[in-house]
N, C-alpha and C. Protein backbone atom coordinates (compact mmCIF):
# COMPACT_ATOMS: atom_id res chain seq x y z
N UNK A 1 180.61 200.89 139.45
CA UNK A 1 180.26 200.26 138.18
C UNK A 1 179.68 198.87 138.47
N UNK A 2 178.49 198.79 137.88
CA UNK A 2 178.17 197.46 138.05
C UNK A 2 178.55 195.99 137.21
N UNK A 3 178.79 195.06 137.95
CA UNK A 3 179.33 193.66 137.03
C UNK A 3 177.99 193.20 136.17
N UNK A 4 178.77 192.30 135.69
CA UNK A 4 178.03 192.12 134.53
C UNK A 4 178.38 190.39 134.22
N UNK A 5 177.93 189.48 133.99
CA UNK A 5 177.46 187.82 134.06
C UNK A 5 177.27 187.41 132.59
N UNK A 6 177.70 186.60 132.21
CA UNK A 6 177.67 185.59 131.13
C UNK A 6 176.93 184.33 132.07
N UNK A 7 175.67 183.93 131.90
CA UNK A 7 175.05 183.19 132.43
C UNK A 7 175.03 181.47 131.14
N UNK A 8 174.93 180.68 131.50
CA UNK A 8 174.72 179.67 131.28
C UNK A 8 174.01 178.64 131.69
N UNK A 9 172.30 178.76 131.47
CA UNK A 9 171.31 178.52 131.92
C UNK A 9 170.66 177.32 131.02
N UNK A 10 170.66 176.35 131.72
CA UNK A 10 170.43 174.54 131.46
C UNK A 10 168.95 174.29 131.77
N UNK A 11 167.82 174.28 131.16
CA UNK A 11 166.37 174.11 131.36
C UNK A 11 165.84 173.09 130.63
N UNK A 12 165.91 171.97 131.64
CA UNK A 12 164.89 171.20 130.98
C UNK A 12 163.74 170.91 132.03
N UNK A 13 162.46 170.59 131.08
CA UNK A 13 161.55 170.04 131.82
C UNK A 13 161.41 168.56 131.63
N UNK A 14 161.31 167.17 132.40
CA UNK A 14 161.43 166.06 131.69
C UNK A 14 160.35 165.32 131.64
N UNK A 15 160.38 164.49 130.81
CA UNK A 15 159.27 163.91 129.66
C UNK A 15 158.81 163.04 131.24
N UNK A 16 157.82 162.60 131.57
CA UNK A 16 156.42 163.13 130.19
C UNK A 16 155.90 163.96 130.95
N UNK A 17 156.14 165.14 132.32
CA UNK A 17 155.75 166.30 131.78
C UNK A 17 155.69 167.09 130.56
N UNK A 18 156.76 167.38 129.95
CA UNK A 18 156.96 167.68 128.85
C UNK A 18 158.21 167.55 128.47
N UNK A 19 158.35 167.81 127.19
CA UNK A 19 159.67 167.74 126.72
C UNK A 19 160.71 169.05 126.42
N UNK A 20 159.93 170.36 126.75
CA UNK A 20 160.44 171.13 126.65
C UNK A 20 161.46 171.85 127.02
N UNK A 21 162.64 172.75 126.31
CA UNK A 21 163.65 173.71 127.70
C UNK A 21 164.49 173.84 126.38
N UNK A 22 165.38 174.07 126.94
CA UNK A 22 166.55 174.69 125.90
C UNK A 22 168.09 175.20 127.22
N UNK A 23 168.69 175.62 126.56
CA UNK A 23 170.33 176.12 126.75
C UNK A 23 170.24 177.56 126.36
N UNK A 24 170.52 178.11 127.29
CA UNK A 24 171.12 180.00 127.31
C UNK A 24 172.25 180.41 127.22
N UNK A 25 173.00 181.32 127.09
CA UNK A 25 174.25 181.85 127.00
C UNK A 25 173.45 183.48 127.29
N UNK A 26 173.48 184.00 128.52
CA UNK A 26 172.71 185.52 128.90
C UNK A 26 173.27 186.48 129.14
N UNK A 27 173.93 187.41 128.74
CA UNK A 27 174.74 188.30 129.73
C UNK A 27 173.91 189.04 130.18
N UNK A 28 173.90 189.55 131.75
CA UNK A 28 172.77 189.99 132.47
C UNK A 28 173.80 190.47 133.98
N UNK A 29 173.13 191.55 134.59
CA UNK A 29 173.60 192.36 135.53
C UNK A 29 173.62 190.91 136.79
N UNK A 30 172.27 190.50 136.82
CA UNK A 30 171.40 189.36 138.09
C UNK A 30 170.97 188.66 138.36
N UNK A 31 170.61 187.75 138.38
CA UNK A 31 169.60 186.54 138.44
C UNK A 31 168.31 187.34 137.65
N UNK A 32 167.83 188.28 137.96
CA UNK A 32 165.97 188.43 137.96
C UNK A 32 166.68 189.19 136.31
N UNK A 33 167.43 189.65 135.87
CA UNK A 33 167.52 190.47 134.30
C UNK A 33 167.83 189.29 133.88
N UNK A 34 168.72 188.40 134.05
CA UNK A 34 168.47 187.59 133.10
C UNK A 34 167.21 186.18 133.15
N UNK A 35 166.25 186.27 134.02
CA UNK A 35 164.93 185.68 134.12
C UNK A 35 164.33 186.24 133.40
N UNK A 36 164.53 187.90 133.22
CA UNK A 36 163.17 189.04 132.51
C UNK A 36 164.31 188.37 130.57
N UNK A 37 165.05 188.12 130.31
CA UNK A 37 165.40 188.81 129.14
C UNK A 37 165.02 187.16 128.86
N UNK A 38 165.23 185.97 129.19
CA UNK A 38 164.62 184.90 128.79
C UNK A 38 163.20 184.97 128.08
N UNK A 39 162.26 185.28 129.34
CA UNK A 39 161.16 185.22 129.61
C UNK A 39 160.04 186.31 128.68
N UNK A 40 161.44 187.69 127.87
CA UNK A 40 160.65 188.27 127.66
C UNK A 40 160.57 187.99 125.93
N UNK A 41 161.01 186.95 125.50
CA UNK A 41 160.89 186.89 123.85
C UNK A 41 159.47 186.52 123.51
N UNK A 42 159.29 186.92 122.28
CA UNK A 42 157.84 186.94 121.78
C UNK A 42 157.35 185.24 122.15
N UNK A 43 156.35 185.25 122.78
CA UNK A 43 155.41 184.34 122.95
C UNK A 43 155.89 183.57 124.23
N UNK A 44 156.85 184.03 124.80
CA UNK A 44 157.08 183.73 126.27
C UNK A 44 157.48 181.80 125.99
N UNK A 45 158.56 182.25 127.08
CA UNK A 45 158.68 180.55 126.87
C UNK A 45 157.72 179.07 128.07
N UNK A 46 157.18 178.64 127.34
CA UNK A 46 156.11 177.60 127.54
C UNK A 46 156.02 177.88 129.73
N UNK A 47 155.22 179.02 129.96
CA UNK A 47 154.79 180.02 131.33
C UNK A 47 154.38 179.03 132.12
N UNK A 48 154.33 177.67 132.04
CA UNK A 48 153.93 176.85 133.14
C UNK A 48 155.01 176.40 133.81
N UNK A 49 156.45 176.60 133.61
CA UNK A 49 157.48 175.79 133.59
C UNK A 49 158.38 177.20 134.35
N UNK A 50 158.06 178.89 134.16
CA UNK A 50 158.36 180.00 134.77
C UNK A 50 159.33 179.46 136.44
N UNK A 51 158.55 178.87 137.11
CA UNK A 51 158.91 178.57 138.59
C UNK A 51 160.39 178.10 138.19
N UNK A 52 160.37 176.78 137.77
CA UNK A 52 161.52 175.94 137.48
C UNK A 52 162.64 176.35 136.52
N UNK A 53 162.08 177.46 135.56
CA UNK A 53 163.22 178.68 135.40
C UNK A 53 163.80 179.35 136.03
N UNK A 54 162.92 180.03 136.33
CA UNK A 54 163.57 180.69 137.79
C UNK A 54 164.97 180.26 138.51
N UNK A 55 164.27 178.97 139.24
CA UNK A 55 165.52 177.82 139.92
C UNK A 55 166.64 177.96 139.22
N UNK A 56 166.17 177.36 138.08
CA UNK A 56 167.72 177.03 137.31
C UNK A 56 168.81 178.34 136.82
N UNK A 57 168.31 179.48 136.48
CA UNK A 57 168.75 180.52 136.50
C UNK A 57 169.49 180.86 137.88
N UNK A 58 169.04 180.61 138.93
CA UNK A 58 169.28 180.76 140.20
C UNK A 58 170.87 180.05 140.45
N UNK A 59 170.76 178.75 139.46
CA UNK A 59 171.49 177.70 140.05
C UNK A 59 172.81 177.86 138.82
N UNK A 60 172.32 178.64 137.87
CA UNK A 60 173.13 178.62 136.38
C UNK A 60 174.88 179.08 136.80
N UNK A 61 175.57 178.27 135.85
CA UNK A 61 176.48 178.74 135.63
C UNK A 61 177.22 180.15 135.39
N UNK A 62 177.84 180.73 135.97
CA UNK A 62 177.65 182.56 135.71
C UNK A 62 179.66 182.87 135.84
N UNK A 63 179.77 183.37 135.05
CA UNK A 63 181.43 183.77 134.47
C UNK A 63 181.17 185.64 134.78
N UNK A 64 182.47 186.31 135.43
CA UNK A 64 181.92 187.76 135.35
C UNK A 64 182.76 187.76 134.05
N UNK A 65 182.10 189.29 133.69
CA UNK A 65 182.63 189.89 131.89
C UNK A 65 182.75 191.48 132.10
N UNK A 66 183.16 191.76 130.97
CA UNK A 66 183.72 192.86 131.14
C UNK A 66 182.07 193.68 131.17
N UNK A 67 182.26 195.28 131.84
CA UNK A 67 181.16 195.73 132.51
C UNK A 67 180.16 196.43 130.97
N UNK A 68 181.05 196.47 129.94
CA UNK A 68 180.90 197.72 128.76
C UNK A 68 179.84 196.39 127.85
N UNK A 69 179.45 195.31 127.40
CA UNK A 69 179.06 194.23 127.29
C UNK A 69 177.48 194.68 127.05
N UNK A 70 176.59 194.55 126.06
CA UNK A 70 175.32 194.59 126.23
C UNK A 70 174.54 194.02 127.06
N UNK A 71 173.78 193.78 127.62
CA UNK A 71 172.94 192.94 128.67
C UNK A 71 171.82 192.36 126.86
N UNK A 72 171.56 190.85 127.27
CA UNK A 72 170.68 190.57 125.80
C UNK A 72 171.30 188.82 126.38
N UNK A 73 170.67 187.70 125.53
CA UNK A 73 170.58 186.66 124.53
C UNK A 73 171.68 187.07 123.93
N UNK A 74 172.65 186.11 124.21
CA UNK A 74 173.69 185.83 122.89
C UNK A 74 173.51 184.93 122.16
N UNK A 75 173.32 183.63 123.04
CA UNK A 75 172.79 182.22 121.80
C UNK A 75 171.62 181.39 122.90
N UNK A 76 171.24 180.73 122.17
CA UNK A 76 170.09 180.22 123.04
C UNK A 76 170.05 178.88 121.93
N UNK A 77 169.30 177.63 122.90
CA UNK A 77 168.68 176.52 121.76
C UNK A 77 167.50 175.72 122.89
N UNK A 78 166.51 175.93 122.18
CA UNK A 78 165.64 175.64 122.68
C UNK A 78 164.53 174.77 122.25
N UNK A 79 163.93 173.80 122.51
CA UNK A 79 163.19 172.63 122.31
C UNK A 79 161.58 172.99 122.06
């Protein structure tokens, strides 16, 4: 059975590149499902900044959860 991650993913980009990023809460099997389930909401989040997502996902906070758990966005806030 595979585990399953409550991710807690901290993205900012800082000014005056931009001001953009937001806070995740992901449950996701991996690093790369919860990169795809970020990455895949309508209009993609601001694709120049992708790399440095990545990272931070890499680097995110991650709790295991029980395995039965949807994989998805639970809360998100984003700039």
């Amino acid at each position: 059975m595979n585990k399953k991650f409550l991710y807690i993913v901290d993205h900012y980009v800082p000014f005056p590149q931009s001001e953009y990023g937001g806070l995740w809460n992901v449950i996701a099997q991996d690093d790369d499902e919860c990169f795809d389930l970020i990455t895949a909401e309508e209009g993609g989040f601001y694709q120049n900044y992708y790399n440095r997502l990545k990272e931070n996902v890499i680097k995110a906070r991650r709790l295991e959860i029980d395995c039965n758990e949807e994989s998805g966005i639970v809360e998100e806030f984003i700039t």
